[in-house]
PDB file of N, CA and C in Angstrom:
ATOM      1  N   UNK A   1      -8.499   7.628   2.987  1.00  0.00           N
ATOM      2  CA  UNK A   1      -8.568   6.404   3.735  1.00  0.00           C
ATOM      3  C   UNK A   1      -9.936   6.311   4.396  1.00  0.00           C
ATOM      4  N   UNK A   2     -10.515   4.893   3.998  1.00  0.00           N
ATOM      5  CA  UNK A   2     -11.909   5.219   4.900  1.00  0.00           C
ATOM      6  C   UNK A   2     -11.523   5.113   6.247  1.00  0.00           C
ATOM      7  N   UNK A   3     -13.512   5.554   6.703  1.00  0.00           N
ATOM      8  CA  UNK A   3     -13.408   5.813   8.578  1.00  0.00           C
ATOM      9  C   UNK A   3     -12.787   4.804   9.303  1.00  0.00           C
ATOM     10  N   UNK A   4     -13.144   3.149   8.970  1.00  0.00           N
ATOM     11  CA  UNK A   4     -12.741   2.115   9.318  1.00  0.00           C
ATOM     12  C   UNK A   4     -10.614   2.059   9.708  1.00  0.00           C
ATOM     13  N   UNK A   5     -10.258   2.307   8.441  1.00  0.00           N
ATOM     14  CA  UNK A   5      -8.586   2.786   8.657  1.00  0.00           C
ATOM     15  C   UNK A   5      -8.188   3.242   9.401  1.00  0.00           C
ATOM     16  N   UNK A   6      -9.100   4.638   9.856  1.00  0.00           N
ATOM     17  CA  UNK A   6      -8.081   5.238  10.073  1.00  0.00           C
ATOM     18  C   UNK A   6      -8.461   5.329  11.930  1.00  0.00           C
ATOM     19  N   UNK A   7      -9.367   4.556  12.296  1.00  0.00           N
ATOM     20  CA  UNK A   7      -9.178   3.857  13.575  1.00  0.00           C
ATOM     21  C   UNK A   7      -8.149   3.235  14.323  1.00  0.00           C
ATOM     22  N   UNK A   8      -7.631   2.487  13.293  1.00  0.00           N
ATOM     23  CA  UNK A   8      -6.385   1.747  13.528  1.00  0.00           C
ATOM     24  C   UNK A   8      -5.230   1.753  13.170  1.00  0.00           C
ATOM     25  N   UNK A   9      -4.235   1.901  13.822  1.00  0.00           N
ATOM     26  CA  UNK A   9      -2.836   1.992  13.416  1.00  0.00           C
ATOM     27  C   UNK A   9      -2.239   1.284  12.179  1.00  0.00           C
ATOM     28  N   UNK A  10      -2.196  -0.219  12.533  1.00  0.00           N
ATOM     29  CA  UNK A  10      -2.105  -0.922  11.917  1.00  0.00           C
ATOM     30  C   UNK A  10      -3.250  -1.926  11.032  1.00  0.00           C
ATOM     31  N   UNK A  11      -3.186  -2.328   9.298  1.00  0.00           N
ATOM     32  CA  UNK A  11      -4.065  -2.502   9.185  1.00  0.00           C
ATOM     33  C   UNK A  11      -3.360  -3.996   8.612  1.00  0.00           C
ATOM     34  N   UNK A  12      -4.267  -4.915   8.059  1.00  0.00           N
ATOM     35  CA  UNK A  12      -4.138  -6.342   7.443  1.00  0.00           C
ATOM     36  C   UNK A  12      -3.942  -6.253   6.036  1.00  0.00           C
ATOM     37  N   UNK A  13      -3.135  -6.989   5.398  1.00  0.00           N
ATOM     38  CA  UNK A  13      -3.200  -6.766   4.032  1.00  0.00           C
ATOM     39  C   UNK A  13      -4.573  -7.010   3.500  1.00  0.00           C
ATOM     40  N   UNK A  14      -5.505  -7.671   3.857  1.00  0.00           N
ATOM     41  CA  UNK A  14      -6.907  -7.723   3.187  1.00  0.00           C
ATOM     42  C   UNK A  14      -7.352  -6.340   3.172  1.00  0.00           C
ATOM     43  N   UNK A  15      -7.600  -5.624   4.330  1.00  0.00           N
ATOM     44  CA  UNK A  15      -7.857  -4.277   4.662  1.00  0.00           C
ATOM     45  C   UNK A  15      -7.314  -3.283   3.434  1.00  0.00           C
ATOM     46  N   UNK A  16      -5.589  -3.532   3.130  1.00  0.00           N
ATOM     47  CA  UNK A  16      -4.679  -2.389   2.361  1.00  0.00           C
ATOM     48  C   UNK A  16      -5.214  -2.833   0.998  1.00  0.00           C
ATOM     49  N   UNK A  17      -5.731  -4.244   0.643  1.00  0.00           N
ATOM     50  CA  UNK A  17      -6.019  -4.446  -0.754  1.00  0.00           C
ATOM     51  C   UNK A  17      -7.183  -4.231  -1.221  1.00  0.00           C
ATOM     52  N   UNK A  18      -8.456  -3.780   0.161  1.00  0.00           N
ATOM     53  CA  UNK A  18      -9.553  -3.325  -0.261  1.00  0.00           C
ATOM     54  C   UNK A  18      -9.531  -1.801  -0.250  1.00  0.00           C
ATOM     55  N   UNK A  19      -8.522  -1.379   0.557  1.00  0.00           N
ATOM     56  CA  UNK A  19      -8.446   0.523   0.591  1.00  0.00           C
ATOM     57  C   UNK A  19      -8.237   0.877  -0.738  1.00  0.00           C
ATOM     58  N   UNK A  20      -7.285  -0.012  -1.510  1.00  0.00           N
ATOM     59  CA  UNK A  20      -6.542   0.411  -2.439  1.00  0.00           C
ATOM     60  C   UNK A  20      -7.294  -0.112  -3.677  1.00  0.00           C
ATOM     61  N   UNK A  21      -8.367  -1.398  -3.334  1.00  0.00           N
ATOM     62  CA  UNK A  21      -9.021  -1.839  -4.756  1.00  0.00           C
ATOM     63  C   UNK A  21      -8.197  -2.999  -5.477  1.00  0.00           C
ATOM     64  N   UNK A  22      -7.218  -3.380  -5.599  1.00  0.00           N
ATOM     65  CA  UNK A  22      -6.429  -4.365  -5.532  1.00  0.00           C
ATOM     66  C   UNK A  22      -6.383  -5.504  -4.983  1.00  0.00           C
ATOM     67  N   UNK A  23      -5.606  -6.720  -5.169  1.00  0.00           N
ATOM     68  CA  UNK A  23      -6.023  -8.341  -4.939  1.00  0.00           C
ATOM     69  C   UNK A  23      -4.758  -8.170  -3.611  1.00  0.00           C
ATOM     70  N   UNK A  24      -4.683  -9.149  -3.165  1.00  0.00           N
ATOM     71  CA  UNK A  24      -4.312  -9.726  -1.559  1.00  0.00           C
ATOM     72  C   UNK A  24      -2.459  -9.553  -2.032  1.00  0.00           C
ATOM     73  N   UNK A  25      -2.862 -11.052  -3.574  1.00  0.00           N
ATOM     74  CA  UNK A  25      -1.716 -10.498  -3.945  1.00  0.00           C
ATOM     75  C   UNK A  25      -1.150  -9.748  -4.139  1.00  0.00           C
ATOM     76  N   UNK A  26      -1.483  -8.840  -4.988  1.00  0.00           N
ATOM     77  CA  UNK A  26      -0.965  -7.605  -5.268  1.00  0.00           C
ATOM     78  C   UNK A  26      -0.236  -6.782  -3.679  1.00  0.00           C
ATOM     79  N   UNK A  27      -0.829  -6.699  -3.042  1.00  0.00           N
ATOM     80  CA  UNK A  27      -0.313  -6.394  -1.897  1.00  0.00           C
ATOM     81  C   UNK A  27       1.134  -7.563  -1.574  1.00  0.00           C
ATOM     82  N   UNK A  28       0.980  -8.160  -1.130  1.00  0.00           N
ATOM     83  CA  UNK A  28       1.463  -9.397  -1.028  1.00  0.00           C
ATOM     84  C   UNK A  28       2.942  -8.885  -1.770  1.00  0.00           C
ATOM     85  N   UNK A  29       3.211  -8.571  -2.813  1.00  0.00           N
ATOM     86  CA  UNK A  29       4.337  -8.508  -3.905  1.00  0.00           C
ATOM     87  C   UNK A  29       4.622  -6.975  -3.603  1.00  0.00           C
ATOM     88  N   UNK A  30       3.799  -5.895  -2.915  1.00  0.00           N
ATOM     89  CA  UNK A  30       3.971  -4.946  -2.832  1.00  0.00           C
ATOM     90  C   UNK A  30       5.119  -4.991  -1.631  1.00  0.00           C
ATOM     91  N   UNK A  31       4.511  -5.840  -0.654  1.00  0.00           N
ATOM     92  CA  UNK A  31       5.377  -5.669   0.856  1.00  0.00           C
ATOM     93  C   UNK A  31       6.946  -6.417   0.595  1.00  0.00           C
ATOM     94  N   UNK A  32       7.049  -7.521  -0.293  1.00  0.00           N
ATOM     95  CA  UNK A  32       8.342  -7.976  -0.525  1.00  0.00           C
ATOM     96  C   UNK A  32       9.283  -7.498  -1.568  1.00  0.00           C
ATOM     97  N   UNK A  33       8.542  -6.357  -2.322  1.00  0.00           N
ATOM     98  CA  UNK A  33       9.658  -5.967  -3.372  1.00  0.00           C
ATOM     99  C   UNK A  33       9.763  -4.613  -2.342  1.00  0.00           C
ATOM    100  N   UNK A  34       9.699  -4.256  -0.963  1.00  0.00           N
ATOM    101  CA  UNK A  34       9.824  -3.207  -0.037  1.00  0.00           C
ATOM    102  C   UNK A  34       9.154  -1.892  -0.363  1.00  0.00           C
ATOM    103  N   UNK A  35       8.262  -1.912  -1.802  1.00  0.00           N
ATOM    104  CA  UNK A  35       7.443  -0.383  -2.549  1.00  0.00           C
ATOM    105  C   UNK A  35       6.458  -0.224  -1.116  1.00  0.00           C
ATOM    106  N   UNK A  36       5.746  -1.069  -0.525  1.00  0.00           N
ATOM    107  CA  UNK A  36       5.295  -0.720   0.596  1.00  0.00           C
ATOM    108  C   UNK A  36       6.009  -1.510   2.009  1.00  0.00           C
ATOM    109  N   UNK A  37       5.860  -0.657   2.911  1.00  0.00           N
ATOM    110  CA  UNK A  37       5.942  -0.941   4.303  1.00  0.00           C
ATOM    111  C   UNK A  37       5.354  -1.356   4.753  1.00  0.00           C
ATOM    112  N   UNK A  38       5.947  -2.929   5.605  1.00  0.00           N
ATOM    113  CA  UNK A  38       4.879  -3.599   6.842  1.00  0.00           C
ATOM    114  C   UNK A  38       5.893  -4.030   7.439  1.00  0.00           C
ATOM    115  N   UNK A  39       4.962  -4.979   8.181  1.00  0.00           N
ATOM    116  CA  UNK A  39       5.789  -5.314   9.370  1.00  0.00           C
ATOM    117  C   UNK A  39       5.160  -6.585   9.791  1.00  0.00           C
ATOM    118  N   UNK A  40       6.607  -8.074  10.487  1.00  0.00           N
ATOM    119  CA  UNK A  40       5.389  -9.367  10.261  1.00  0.00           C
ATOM    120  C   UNK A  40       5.706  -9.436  11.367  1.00  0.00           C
ATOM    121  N   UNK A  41       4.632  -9.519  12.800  1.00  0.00           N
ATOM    122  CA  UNK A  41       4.092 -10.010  13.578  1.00  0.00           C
ATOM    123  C   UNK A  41       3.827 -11.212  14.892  1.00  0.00           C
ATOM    124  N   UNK A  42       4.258 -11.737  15.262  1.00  0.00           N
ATOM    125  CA  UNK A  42       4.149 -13.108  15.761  1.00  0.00           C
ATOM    126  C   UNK A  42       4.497 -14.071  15.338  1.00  0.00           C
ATOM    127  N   UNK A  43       4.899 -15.502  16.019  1.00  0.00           N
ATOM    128  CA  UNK A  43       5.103 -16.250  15.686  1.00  0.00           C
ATOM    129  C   UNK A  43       5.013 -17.020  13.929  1.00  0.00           C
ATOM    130  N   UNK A  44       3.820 -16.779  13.823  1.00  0.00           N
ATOM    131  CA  UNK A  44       3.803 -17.067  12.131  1.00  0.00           C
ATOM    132  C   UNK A  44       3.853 -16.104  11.133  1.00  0.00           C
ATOM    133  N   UNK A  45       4.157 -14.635  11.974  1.00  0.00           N
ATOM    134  CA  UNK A  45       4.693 -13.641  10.404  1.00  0.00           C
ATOM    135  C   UNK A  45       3.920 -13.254   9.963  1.00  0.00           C
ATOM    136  N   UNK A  46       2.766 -12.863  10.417  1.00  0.00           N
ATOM    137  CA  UNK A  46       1.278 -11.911  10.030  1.00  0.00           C
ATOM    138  C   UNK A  46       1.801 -10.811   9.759  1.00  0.00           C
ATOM    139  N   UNK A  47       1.578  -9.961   8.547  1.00  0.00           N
ATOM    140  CA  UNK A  47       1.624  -8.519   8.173  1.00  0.00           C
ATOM    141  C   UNK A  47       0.705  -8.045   8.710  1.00  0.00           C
ATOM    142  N   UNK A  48       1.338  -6.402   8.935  1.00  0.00           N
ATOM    143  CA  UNK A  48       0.613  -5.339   9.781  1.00  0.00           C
ATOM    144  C   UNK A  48       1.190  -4.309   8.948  1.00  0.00           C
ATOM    145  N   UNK A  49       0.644  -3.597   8.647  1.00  0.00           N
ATOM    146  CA  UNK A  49       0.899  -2.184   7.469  1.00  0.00           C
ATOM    147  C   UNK A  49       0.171  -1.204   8.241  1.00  0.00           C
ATOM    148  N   UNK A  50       1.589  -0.303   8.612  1.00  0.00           N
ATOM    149  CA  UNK A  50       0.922   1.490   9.395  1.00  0.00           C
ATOM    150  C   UNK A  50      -0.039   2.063   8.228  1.00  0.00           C
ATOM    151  N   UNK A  51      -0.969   2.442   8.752  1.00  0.00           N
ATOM    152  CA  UNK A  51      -2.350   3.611   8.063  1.00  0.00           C
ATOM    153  C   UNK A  51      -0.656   4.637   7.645  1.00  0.00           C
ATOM    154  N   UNK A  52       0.385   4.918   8.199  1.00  0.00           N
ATOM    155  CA  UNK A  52       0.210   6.083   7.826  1.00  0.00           C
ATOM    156  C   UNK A  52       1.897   5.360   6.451  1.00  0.00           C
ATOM    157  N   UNK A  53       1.822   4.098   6.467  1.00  0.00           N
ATOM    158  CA  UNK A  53       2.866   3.769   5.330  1.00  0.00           C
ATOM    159  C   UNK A  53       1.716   3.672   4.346  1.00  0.00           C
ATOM    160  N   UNK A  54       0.647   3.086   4.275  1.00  0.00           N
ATOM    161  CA  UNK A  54      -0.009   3.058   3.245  1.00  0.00           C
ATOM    162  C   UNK A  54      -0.307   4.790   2.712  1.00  0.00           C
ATOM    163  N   UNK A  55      -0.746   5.490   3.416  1.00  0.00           N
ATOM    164  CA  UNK A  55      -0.587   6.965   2.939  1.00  0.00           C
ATOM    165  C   UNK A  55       0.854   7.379   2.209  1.00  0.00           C
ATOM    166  N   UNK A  56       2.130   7.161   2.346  1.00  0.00           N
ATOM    167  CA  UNK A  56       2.800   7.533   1.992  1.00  0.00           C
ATOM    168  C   UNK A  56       3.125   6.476   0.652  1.00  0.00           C
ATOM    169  N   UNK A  57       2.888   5.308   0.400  1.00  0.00           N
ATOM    170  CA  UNK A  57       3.000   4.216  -0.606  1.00  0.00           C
ATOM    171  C   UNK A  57       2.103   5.154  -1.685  1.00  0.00           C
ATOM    172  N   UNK A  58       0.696   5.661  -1.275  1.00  0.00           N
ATOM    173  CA  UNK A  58      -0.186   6.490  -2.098  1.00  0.00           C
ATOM    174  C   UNK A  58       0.491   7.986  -2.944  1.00  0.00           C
ATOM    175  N   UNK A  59       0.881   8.450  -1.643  1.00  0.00           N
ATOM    176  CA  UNK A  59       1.788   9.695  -1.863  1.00  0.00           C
ATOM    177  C   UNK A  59       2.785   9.360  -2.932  1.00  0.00           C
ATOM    178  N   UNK A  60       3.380   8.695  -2.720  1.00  0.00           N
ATOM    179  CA  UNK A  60       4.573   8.128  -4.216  1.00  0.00           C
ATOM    180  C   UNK A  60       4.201   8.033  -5.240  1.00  0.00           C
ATOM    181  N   UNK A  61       3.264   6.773  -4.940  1.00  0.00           N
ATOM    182  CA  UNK A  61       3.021   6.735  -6.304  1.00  0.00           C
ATOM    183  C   UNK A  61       1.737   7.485  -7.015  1.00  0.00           C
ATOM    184  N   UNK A  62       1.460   8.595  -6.597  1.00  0.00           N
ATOM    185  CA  UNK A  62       1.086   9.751  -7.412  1.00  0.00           C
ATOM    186  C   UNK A  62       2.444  10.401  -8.114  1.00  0.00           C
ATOM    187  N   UNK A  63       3.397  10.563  -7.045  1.00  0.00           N
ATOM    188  CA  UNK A  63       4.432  11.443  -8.231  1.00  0.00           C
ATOM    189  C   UNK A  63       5.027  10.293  -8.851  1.00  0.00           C
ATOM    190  N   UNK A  64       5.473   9.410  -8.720  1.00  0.00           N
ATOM    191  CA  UNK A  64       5.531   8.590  -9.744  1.00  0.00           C
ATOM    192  C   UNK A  64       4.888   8.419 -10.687  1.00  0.00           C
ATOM    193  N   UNK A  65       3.187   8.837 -10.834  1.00  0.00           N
ATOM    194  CA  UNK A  65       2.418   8.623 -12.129  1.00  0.00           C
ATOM    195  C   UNK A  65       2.473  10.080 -12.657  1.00  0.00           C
ATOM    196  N   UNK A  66       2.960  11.057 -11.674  1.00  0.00           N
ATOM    197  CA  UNK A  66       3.083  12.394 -12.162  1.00  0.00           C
ATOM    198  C   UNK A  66       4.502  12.406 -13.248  1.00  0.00           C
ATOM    199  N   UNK A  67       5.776  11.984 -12.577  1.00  0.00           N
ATOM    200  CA  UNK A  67       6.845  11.847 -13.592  1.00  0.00           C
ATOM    201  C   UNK A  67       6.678  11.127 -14.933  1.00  0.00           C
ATOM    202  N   UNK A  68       5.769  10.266 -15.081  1.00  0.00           N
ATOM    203  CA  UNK A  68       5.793   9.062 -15.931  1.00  0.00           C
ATOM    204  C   UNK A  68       4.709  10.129 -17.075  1.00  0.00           C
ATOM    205  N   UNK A  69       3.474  10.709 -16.624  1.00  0.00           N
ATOM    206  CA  UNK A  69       2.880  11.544 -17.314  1.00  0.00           C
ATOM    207  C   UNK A  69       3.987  12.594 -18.280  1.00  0.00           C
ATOM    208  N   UNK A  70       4.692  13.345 -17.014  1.00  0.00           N
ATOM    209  CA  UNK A  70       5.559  14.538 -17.701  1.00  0.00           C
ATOM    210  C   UNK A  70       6.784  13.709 -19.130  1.00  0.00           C
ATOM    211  N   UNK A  71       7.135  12.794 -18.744  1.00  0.00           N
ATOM    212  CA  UNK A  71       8.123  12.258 -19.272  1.00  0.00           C
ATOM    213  C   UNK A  71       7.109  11.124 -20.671  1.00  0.00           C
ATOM    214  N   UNK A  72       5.953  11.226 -20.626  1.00  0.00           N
ATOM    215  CA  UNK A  72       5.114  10.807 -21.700  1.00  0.00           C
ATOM    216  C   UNK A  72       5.314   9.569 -21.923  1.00  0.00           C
ATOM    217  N   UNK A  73       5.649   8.603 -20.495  1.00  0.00           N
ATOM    218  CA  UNK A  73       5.326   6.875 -20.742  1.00  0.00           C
ATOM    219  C   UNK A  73       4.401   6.591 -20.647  1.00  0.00           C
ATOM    220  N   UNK A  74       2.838   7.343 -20.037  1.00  0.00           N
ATOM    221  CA  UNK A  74       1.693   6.874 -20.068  1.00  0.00           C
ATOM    222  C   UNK A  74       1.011   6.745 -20.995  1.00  0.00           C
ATOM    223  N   UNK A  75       0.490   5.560 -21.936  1.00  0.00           N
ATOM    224  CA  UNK A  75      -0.307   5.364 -23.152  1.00  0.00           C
ATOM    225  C   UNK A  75      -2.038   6.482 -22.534  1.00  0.00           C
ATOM    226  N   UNK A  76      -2.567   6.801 -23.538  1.00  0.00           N
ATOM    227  CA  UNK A  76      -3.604   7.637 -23.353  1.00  0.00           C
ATOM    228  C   UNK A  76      -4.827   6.512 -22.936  1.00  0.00           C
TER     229      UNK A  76
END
């Protein structure tokens, strides 16, 4: 996680989609199919994603690309 992250508790989905390299959307579809954790905010429902759910969203889905390797669904 860069230095910027990990300042803050909570980060913005713009923030989680540039940590991660990924579009707004992509995030966006991440927080409503529940694969990541947030949390909406105020009156109009602003997402806030813990530094330390995005670490664990990461954490998964390494063993998830680890099972998918062992089990030989990953094309080369």
């Amino acid at each position: 996680m860069s230095t910027e992250a990990k300042k803050h508790r909570f980060l913005t989905i713009e923030q989680v989609a540039d940590e991660l390299n990924v579009s707004v959307s992509q995030i966006r579809a991440l927080l409503k199919s529940g694969e990541l954790r947030g949390i909406q905010v105020g009156g109009r429902g602003v997402w806030r994603i813990a530094s330390s759910d995005v670490e664990d969203y990461i954490t998964e889905a390494y063993r998830l690309t680890a099972e998918r390797i062992i089990a030989g669904e990953l094309p080369e």
